[in-house]
Protein backbone atom coordinates (compact mmCIF):
# COMPACT_ATOMS: atom_id res chain seq x y z
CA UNK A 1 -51.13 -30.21 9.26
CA UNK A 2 -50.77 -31.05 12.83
CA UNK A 3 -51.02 -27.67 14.80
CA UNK A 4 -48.90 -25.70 17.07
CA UNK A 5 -49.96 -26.74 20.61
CA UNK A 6 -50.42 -23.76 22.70
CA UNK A 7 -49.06 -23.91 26.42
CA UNK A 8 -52.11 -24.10 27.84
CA UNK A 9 -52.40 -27.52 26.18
CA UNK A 10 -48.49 -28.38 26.38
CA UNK A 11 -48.74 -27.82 30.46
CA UNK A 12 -52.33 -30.06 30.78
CA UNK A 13 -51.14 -32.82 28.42
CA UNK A 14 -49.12 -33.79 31.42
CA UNK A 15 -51.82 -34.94 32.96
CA UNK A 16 -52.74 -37.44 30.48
CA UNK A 17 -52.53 -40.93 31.19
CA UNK A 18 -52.35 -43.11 27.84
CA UNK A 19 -53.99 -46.26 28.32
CA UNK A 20 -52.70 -48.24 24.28
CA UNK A 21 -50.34 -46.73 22.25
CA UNK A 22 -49.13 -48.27 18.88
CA UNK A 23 -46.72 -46.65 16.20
CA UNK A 24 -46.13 -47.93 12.78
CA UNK A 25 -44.38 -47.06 9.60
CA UNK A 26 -45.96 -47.64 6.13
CA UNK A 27 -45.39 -46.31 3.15
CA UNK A 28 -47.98 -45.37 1.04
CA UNK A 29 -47.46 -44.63 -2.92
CA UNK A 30 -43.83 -43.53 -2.61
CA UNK A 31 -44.22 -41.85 0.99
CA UNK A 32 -42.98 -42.99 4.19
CA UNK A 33 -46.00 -42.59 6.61
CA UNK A 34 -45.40 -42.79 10.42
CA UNK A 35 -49.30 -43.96 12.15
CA UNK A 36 -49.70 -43.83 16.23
CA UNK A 37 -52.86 -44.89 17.26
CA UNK A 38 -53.54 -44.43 21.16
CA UNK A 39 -56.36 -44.89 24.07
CA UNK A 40 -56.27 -41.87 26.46
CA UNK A 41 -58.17 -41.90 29.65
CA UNK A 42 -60.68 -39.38 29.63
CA UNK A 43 -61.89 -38.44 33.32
CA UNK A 44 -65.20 -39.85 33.29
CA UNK A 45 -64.07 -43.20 33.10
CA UNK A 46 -63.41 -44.17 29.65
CA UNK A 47 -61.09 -43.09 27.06
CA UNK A 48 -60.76 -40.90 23.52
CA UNK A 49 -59.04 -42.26 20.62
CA UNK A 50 -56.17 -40.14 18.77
CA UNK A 51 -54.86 -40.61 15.84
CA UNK A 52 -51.90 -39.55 14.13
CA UNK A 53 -50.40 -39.98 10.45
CA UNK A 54 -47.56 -37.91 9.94
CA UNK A 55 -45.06 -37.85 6.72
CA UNK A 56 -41.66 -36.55 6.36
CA UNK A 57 -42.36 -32.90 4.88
CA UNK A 58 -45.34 -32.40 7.50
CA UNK A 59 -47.61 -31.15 4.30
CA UNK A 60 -50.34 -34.20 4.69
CA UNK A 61 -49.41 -34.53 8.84
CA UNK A 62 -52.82 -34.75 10.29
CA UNK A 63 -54.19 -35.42 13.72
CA UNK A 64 -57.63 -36.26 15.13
CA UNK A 65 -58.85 -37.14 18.70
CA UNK A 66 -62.31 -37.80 19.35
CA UNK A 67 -62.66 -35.33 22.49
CA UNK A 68 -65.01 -32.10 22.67
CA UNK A 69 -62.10 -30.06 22.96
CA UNK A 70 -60.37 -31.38 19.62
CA UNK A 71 -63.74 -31.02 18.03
CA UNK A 72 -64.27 -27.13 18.84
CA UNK A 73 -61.09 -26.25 18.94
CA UNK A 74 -58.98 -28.79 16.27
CA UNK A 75 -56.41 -29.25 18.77
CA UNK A 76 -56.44 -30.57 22.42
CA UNK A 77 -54.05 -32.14 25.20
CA UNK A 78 -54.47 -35.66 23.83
CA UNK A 79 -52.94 -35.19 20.88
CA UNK A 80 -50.03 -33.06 22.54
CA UNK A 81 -49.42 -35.68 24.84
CA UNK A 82 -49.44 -38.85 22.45
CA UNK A 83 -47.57 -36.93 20.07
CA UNK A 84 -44.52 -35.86 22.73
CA UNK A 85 -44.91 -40.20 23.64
CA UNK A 86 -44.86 -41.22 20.00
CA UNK A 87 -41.08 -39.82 20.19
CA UNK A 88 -39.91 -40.52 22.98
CA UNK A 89 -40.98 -44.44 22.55
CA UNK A 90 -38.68 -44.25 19.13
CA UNK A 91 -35.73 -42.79 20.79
């Protein structure tokens, strides 16, 4: 399940630029998925990939980025940040 940013991470996902984003629908044995796939700019020059499938009752809803900060803490900025894009691109 994709977790509760806290507002730490809501106020510095602000500051992230998203280089790619792409958002898809599929559905996979009976189940509507919703996939967004995005390139963030990381500050040394590159960028992190974030990924996130989502379904409609948010049970299997997962999110990954491959930044330090996702990996100690299982949620970071990136993921706050394409998530808050991913709907505002659909609306």
């Amino acid at each position: 399940m994709i977790r509760e940013p806290s507002e730490h991470i809501k106020k510095a996902s602000k500051k992230v630029k998203i280089l790619r984003m792409q958002t898809d629908e599929h559905e996979i044995m009976d189940l509507d998925y919703r996939i967004t796939i995005a390139d963030v700019a990381n500050s040394r020059g590159g960028h992190y990939r974030v990924v996130l499938s989502e379904e409609p009752s948010k049970i299997r809803s997962v999110a990954t980025c491959n930044c330090q900060g996702f990996l100690f803490s299982g949620n970071c900025k990136h993921i706050h940040a394409v998530f808050v894009a991913s709907r505002e691109e659909t609306i």
